[in-house]
Protein backbone atom coordinates (compact mmCIF):
# COMPACT_ATOMS: atom_id res chain seq x y z
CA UNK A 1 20.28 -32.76 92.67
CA UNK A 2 17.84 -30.40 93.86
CA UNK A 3 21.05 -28.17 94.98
CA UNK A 4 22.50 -28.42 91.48
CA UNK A 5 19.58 -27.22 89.51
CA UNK A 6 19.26 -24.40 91.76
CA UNK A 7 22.94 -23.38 91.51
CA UNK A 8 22.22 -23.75 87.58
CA UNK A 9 19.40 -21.59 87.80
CA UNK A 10 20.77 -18.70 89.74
CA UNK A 11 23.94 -18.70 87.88
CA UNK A 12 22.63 -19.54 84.11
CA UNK A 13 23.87 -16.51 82.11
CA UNK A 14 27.52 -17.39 83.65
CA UNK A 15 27.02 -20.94 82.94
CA UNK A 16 25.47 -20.58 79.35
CA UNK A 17 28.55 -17.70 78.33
CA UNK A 18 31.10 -20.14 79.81
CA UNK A 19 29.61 -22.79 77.53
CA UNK A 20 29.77 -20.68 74.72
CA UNK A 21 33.17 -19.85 74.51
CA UNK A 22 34.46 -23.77 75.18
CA UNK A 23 32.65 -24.81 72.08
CA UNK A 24 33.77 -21.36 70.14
CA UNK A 25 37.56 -23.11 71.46
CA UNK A 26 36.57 -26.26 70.52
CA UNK A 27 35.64 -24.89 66.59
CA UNK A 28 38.42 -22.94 66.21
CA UNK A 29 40.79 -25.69 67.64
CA UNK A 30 39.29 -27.96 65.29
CA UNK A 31 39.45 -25.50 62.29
CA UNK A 32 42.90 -24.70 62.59
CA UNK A 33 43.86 -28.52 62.24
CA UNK A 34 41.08 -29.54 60.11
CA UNK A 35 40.19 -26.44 58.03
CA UNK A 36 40.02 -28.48 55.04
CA UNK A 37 37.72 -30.89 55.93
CA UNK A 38 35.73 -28.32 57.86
CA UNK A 39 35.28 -26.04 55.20
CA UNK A 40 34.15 -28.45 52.81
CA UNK A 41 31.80 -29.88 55.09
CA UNK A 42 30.21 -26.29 55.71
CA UNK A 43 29.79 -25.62 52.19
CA UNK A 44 28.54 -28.90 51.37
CA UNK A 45 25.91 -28.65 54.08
CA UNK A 46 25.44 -25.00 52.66
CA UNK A 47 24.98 -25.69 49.25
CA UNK A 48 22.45 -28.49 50.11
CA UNK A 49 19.90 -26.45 52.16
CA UNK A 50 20.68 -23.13 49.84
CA UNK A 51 21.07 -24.96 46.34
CA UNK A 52 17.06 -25.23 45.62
CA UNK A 53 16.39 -21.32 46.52
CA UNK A 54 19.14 -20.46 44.55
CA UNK A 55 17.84 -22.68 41.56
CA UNK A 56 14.55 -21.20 41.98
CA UNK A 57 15.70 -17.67 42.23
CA UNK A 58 18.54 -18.14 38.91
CA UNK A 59 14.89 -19.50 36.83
CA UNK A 60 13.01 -16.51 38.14
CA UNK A 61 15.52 -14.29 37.58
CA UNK A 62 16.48 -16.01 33.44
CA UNK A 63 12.26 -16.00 33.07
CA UNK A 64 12.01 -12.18 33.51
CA UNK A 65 15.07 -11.50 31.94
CA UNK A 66 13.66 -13.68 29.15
CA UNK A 67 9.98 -12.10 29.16
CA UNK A 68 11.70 -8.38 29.28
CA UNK A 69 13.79 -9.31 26.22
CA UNK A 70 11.01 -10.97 24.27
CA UNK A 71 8.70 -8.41 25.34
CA UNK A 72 11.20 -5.45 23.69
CA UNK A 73 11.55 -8.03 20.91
CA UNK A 74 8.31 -8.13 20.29
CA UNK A 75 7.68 -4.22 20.26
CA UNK A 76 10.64 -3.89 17.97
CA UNK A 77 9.32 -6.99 15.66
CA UNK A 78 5.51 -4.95 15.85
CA UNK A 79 6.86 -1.73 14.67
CA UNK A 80 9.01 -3.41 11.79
CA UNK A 81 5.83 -4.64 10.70
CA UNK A 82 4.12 -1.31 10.97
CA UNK A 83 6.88 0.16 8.88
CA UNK A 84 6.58 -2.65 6.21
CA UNK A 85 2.58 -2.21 6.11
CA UNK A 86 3.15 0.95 5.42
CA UNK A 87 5.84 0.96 2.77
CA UNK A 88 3.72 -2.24 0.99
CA UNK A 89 0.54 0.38 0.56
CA UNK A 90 2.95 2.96 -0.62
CA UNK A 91 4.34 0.51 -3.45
CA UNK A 92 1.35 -0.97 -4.20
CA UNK A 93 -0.26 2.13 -4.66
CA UNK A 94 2.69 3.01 -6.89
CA UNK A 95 2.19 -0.23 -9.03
CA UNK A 96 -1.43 0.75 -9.22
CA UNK A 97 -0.67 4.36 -10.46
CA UNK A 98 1.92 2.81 -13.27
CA UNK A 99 -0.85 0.17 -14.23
CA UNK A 100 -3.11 2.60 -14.73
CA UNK A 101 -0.83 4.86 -16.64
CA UNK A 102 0.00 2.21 -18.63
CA UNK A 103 -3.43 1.54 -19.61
CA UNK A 104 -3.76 5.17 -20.79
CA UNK A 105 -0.40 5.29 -22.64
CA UNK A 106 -2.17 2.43 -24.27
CA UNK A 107 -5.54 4.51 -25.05
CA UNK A 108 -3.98 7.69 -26.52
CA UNK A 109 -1.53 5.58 -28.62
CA UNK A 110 -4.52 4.34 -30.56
CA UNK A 111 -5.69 7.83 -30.81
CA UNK A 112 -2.42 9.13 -32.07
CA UNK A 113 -2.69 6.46 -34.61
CA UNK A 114 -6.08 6.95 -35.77
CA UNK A 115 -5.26 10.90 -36.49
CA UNK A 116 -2.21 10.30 -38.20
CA UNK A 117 -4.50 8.10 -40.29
CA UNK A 118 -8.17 8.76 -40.41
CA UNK A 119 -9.18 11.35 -42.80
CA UNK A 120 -10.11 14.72 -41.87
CA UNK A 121 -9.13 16.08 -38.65
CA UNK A 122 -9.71 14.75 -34.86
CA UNK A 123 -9.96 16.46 -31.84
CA UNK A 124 -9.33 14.05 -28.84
CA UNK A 125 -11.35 15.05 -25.94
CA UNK A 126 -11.92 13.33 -22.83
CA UNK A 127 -15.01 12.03 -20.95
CA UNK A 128 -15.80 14.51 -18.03
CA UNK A 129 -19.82 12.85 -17.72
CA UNK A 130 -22.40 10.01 -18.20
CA UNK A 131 -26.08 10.81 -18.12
CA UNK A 132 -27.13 8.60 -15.20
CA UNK A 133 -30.64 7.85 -16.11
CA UNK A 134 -31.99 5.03 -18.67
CA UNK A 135 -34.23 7.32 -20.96
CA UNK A 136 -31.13 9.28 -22.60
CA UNK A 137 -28.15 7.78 -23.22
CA UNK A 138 -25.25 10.48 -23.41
CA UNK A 139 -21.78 11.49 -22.23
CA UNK A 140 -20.21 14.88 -21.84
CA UNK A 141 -16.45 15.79 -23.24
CA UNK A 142 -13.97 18.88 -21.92
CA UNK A 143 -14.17 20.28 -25.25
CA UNK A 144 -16.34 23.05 -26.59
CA UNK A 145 -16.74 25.58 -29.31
CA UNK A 146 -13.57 27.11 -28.21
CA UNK A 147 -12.18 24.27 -29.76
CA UNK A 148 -14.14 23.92 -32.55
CA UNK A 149 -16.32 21.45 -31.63
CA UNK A 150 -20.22 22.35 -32.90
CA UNK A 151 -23.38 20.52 -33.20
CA UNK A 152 -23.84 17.01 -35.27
CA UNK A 153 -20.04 16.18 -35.37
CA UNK A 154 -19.34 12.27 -35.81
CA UNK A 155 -17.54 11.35 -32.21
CA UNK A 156 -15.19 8.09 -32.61
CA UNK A 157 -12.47 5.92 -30.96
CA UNK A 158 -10.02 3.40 -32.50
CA UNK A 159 -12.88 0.21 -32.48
CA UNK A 160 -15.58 3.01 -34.04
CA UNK A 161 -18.23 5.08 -34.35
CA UNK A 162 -19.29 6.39 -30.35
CA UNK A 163 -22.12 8.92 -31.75
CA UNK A 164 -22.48 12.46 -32.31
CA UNK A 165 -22.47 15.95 -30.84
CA UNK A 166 -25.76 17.60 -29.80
CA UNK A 167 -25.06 20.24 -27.35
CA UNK A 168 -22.38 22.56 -27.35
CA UNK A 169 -20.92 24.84 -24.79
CA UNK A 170 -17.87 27.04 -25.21
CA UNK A 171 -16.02 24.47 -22.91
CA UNK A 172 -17.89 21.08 -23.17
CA UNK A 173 -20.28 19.09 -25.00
CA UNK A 174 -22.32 16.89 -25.09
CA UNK A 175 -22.49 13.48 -27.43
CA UNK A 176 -25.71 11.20 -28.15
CA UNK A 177 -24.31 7.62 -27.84
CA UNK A 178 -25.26 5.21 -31.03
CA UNK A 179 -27.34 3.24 -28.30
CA UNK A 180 -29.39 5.80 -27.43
CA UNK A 181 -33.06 5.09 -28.40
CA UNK A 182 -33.50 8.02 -30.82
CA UNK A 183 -30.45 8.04 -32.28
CA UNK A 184 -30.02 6.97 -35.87
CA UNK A 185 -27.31 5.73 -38.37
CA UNK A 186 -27.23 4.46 -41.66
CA UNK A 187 -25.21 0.85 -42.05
CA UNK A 188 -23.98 -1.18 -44.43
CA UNK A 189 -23.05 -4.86 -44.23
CA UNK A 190 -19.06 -5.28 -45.21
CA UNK A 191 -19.70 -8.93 -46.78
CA UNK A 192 -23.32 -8.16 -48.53
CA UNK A 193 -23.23 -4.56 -48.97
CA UNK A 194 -26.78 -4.31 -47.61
CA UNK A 195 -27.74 -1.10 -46.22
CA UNK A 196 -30.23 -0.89 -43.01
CA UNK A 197 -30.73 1.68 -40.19
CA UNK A 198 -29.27 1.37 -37.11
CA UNK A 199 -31.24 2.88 -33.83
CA UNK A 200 -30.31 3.14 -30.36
CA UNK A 201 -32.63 0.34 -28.13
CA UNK A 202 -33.53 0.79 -24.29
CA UNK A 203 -32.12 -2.60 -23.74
CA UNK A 204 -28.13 -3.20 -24.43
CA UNK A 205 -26.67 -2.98 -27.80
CA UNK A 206 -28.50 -1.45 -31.19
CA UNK A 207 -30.68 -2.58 -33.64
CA UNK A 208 -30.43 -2.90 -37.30
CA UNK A 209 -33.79 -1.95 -38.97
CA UNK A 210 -35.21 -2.17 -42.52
CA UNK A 211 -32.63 -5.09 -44.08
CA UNK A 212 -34.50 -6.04 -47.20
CA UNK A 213 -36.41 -9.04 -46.63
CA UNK A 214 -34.57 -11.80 -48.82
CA UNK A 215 -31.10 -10.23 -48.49
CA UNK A 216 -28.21 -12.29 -46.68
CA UNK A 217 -27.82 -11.27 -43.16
CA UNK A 218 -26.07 -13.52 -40.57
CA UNK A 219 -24.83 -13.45 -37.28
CA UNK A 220 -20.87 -12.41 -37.43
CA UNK A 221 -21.89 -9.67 -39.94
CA UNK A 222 -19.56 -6.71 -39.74
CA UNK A 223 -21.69 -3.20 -39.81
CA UNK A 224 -19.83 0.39 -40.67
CA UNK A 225 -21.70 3.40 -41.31
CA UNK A 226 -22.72 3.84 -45.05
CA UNK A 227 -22.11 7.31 -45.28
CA UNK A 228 -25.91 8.20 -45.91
CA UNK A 229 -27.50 10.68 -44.05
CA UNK A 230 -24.64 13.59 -44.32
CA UNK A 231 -23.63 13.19 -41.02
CA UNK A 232 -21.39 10.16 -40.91
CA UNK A 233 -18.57 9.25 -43.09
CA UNK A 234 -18.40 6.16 -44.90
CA UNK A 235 -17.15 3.17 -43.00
CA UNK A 236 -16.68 3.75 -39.48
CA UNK A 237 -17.25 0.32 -37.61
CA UNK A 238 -20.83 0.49 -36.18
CA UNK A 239 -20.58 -3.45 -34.70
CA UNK A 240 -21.19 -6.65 -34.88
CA UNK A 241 -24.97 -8.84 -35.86
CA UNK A 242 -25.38 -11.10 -33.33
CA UNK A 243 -28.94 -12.69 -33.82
CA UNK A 244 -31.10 -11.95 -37.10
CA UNK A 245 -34.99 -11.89 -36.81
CA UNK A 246 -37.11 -12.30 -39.77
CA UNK A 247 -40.73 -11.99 -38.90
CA UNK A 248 -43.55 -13.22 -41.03
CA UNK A 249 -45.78 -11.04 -42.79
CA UNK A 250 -42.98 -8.49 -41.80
CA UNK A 251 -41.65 -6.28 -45.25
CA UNK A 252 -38.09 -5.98 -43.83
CA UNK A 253 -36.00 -8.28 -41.27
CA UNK A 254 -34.30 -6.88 -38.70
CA UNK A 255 -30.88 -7.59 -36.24
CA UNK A 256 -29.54 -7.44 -33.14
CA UNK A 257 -26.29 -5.43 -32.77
CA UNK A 258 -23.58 -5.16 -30.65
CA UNK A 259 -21.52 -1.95 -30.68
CA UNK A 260 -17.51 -2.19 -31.82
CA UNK A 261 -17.20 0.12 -29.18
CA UNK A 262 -17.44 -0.53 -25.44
CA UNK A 263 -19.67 2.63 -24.51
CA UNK A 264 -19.71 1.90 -20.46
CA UNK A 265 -15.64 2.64 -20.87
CA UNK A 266 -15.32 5.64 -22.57
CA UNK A 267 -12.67 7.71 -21.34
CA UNK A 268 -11.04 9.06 -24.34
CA UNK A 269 -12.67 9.94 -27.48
CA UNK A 270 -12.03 11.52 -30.77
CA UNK A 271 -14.10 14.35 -32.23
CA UNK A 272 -14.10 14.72 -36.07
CA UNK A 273 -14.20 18.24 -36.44
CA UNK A 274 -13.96 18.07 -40.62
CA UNK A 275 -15.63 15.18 -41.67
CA UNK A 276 -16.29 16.57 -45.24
CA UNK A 277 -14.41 13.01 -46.85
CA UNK A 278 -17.21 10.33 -46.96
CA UNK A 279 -14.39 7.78 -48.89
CA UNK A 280 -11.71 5.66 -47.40
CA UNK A 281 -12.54 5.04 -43.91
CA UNK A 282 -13.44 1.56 -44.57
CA UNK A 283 -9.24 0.86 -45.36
CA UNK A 284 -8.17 3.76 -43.27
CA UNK A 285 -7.10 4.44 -39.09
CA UNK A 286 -9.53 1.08 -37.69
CA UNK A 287 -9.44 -2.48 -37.67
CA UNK A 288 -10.86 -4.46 -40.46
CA UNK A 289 -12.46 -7.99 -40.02
């Protein structure tokens, strides 16, 4: 035995390539009459130990194929959206410009009706400044003495009386509001026909001053100008009495006002550069009650 193991030892390469090519016989022999059965036993055997990596690899591979396509997806899907931000600001910046032109169509229609029927002639000017403080309570208008605006001219709008001039510049002016505290107008009560005065106040809204004592003033009363004074013509809308105080002791009773016009939204107005007619603006250009 001893013998044998030595033999195998010294001659091992001979021994192991002899063995080699008796089994490479054996398998090609046995392929040539079984190829059938061979092959499909090799590729079952293959796909068995190889069908898990290649499962593992075909998921890798569909999951980055997946995340690459979602991923350009998603840029594409991002700047879509980018493009539609943008093209919503541009609209809605469009709506916002037509709104507002709208709104001003609106405005200077009312004008165009109230010179085409108001007495005397108008000069629409436009609202370039607002005093800022609390003491004086005035706007300023692009028009000047180049266009014939001067000192002490009645400034309206379609709801009524706004105030009048009292500086002038060749190219603006400048217009005491009826609120402001020392400005002055005399009024007359549509339903009574009771005259007062009506002053600016410090507060919001005007006031309605010397109302004889026993005469019939309510809340809802409509006030126009009375065309005393020589300033401004008869029956421009002045407001509204919203509260009536009658003091005792007091000669006169006095009212709380609020303005037919909306003074903190002036952007239009109407200057009345003639207003020589002191009759028929009570049933002319505004709104009656």
């Amino acid at each position: 035995m001893s013998l044998f193991w030595r033999l195998l030892t010294r001659y091992r390469r001979g021994v192991v390539l002899a063995t080699t090519l008796v089994v490479a016989f054996l398998l090609l022999s046995l392929q040539v009459r079984h190829e059938r059965t061979v092959v499909t036993a090799v590729r079952q055997t293959l796909l068995t130990i190889l069908s898990p990596a290649i499962t593992v690899t075909a998921f890798v591979v569909q999951g980055a194929g997946d995340v690459w396509t979602g991923y350009i997806d998603l840029r594409t899907v991002r700047q879509e959206n980018l493009q539609l931000k943008g093209e919503v600001a541009v609209l809605k910046r469009r709506i916002d410009q037509l709104a507002e032109q709208a709104l001003e169509t609106q405005r200077l229609q009312r004008l165009l009706a109230l010179h085409q029927s108001a007495p005397g002639s108008l000069l629409t000017a436009r609202v370039i400044g607002k005093d800022a403080t609390n003491w004086f309570k005035t706007v300023l208008l692009d028009r000047g003495s180049l266009n014939g605006v001067r000192r002490n001219l009645p400034v309206v709008t379609p709801d009524g009386l706004v105030g009048r001039v009292v500086e002038v510049t060749p190219t603006s002016s400048t217009v005491q509001l009826l609120t402001d505290p020392v400005s002055a107008a005399g009024g007359l009560l549509q339903r009574t026909r009771v005259t007062g005065i009506v002053v600016g106040s410090f507060a919001a809204g005007a006031r309605v001053r010397y109302l004889p004592l026993m005469a019939d003033v309510v809340a809802g009363d409509e006030v126009v100008t009375s065309g005393m004074g020589g300033i401004f013509p008869k029956g421009i809308p002045l407001g509204r009495i919203t509260a009536v105080e009658r003091k005792s002791g007091a000669l006169f009773q006095e009212a709380t006002l609020q303005p037919a016009v909306n003074l903190s939204r002036l952007e239009e107005v109407m200057v009345l550069t003639d207003p020589a007619p002191r009759e028929g603006f009570e049933t002319g250009g505004w709104r009656q009650p």
